[in-house]
C-alpha atoms as a PDB file:
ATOM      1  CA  UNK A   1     118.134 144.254 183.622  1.00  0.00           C
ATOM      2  CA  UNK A   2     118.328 140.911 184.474  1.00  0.00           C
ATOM      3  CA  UNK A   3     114.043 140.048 184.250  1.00  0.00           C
ATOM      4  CA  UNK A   4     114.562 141.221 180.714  1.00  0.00           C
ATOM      5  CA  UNK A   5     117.855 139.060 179.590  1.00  0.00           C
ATOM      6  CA  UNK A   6     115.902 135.627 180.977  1.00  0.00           C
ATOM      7  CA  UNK A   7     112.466 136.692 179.261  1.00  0.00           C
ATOM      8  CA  UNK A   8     113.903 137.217 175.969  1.00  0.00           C
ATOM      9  CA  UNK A   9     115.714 133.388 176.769  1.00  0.00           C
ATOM     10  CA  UNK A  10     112.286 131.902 177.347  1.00  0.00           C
ATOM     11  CA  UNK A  11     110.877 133.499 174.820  1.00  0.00           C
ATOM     12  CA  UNK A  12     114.042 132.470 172.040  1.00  0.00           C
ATOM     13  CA  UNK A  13     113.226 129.013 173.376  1.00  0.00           C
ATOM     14  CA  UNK A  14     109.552 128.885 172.791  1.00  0.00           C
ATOM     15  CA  UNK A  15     110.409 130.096 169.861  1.00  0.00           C
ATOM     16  CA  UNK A  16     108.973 127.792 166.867  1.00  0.00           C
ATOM     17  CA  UNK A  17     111.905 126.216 164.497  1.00  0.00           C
ATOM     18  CA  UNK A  18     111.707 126.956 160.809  1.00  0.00           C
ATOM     19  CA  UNK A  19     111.039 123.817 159.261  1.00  0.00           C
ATOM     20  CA  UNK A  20     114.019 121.541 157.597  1.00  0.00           C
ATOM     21  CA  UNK A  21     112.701 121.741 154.565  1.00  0.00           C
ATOM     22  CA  UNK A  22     113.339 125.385 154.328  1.00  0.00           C
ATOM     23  CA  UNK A  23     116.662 126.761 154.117  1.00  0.00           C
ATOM     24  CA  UNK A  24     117.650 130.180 155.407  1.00  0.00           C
ATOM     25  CA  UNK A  25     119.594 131.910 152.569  1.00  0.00           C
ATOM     26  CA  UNK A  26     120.152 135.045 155.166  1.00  0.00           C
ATOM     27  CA  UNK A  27     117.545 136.941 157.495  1.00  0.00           C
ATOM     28  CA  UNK A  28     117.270 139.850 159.099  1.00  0.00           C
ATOM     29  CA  UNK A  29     114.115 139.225 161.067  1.00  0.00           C
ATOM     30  CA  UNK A  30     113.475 138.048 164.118  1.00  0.00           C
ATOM     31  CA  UNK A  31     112.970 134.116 164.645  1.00  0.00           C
ATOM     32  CA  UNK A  32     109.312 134.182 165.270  1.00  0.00           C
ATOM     33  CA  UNK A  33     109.252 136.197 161.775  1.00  0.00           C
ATOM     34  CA  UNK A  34     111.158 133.845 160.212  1.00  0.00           C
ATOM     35  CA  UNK A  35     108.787 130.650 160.970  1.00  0.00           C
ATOM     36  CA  UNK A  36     105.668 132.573 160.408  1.00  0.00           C
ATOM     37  CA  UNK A  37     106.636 133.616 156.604  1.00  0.00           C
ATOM     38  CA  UNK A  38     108.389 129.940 155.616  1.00  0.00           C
ATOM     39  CA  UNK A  39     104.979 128.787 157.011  1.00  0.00           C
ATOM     40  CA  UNK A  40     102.446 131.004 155.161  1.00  0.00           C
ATOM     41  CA  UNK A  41     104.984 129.925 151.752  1.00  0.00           C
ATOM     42  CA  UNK A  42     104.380 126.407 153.062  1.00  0.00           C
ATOM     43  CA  UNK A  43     101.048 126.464 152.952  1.00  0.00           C
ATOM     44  CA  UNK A  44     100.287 128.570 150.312  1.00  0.00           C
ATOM     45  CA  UNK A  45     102.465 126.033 147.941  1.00  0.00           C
ATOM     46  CA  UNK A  46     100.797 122.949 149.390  1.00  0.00           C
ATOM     47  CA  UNK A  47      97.358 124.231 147.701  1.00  0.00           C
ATOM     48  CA  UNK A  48      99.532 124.581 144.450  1.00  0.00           C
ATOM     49  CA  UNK A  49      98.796 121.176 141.977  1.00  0.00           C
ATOM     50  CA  UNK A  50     102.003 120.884 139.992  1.00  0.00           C
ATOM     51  CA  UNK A  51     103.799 124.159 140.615  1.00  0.00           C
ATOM     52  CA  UNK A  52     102.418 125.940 137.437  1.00  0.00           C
ATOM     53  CA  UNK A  53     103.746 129.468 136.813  1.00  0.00           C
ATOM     54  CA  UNK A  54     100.490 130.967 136.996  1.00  0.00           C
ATOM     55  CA  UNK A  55      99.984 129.160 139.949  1.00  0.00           C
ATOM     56  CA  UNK A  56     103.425 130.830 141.514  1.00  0.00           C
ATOM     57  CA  UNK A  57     102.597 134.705 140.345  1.00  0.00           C
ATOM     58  CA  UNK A  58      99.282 134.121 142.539  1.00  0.00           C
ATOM     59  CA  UNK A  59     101.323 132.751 145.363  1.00  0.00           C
ATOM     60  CA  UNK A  60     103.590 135.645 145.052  1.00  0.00           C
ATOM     61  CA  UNK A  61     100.636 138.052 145.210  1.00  0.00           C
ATOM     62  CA  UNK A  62      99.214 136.466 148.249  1.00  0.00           C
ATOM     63  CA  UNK A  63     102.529 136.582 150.268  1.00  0.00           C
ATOM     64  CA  UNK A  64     102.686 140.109 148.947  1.00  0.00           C
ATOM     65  CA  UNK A  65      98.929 140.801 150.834  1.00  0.00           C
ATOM     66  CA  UNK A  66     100.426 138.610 154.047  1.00  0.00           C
ATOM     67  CA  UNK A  67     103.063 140.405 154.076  1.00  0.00           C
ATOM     68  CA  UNK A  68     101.880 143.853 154.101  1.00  0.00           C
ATOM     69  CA  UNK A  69      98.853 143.417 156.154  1.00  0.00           C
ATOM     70  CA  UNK A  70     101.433 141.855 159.037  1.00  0.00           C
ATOM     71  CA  UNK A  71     104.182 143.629 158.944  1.00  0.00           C
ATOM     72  CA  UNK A  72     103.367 147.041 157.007  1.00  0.00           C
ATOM     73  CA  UNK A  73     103.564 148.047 153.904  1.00  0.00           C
ATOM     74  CA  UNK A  74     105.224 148.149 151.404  1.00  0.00           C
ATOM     75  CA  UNK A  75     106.782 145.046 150.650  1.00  0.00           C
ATOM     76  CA  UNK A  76     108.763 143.177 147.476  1.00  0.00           C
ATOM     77  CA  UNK A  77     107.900 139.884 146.875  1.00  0.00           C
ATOM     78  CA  UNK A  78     110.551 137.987 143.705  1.00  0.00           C
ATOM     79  CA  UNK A  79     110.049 134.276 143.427  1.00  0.00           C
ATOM     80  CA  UNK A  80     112.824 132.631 141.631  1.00  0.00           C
ATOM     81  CA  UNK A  81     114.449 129.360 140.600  1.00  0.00           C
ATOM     82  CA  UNK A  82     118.069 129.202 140.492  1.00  0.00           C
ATOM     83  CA  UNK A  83     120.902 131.683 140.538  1.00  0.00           C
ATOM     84  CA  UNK A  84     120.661 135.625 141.674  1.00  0.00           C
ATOM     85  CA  UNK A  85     122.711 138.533 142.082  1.00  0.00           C
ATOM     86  CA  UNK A  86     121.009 141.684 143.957  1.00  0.00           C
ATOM     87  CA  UNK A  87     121.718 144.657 145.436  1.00  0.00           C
ATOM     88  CA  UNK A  88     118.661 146.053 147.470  1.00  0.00           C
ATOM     89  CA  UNK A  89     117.689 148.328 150.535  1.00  0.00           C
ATOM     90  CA  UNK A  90     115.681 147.479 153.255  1.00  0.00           C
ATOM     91  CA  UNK A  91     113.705 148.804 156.086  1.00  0.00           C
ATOM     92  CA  UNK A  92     115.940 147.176 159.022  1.00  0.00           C
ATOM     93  CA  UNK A  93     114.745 143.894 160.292  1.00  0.00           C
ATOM     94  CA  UNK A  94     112.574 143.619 157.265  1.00  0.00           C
ATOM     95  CA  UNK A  95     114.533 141.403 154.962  1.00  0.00           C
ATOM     96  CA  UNK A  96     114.143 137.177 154.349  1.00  0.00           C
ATOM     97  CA  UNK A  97     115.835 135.001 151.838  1.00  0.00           C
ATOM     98  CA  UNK A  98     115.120 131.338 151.784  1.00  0.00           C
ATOM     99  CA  UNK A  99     114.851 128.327 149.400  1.00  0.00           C
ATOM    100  CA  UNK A 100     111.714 126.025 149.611  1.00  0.00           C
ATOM    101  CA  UNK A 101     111.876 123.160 146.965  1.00  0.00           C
ATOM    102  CA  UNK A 102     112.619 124.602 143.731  1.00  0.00           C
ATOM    103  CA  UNK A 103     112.263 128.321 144.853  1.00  0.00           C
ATOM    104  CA  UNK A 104     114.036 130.930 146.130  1.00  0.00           C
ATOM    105  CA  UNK A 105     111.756 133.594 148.041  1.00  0.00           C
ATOM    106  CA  UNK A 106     113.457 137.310 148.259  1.00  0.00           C
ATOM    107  CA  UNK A 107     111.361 139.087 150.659  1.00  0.00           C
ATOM    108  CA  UNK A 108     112.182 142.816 152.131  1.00  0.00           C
ATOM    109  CA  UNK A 109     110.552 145.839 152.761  1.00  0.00           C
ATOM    110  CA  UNK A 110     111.110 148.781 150.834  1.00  0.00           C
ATOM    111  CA  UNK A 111     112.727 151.434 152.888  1.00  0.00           C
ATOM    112  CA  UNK A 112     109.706 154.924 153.259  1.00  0.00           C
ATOM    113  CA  UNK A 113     110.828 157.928 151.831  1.00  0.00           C
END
C-alpha cells in the first residue's frame, strides 16, 4: 500500500546516521539498530581511561547485557584488533560488524534451537 511505502520513507529519513567515526564492516540490522549499538560502544569506550584490556573484557560484557536485554537473548559479543576470518550463523537481522578506533566489534545473535 502506498501509506506504508511513504511511512517507512519518513521514517528511513528520521532515521539517526551512524557516526563517521564508525565504520560499517557489514550489517544485517536495521538502521535504527545500527546507530543505537555504535552508540552504546561509543559511550561505553568514552568511560574507558587508556583502553586497558581489562577495561575492554568489561566493555564486552556490558554490550553483551545491552544487547540481550534489547534485542533478546542470546547474543555473542568478540572484540578484536586487527585481522579475522569467521564463519558464523545468525538469527536473521541479528548480525553487526563494525570498526571503532582500534576495534573491531562482531556482534550476532545465536540462532535458538
Amino acid at each position: 500500500c502506498i501509506e506504508k511505502v511513504q511511512r517507512n520513507k519518513v521514517n528511513v529519513a528520521a532515521t539517526p546516521k551512524v557516526s563517521k567515526d564508525i565504520q560499517i564492516i557489514i550489517s544485517k540490522m536495521s538502521p535504527q539498530a545500527e546507530y543505537d549499538i555504535t552508540e552504546r560502544v561509543r559511550e561505553l569506550l568514552s568511560d574507558v581511561n587508556n583502553n586497558k584490556d581489562a577495561d575492554i573484557k568489561n566493555i564486552s560484557n556490558e554490550l553483551k547485557q545491552y544487547l540481550d536485554n534489547t534485542y533478546g537473548r542470546v547474543w555473542q559479543v568478540i572484540v578484536i584488533r586487527g585481522s579475522y576470518w569467521m564463519n558464523f550463523s545468525h538469527e536473521p537481522f541479528k548480525s553487526i560488524q563494525f570498526k571503532y578506533g582500534p576495534y573491531i566489534f562482531l556482534l550476532w545473535r545465536t540462532p535458538k534451537g
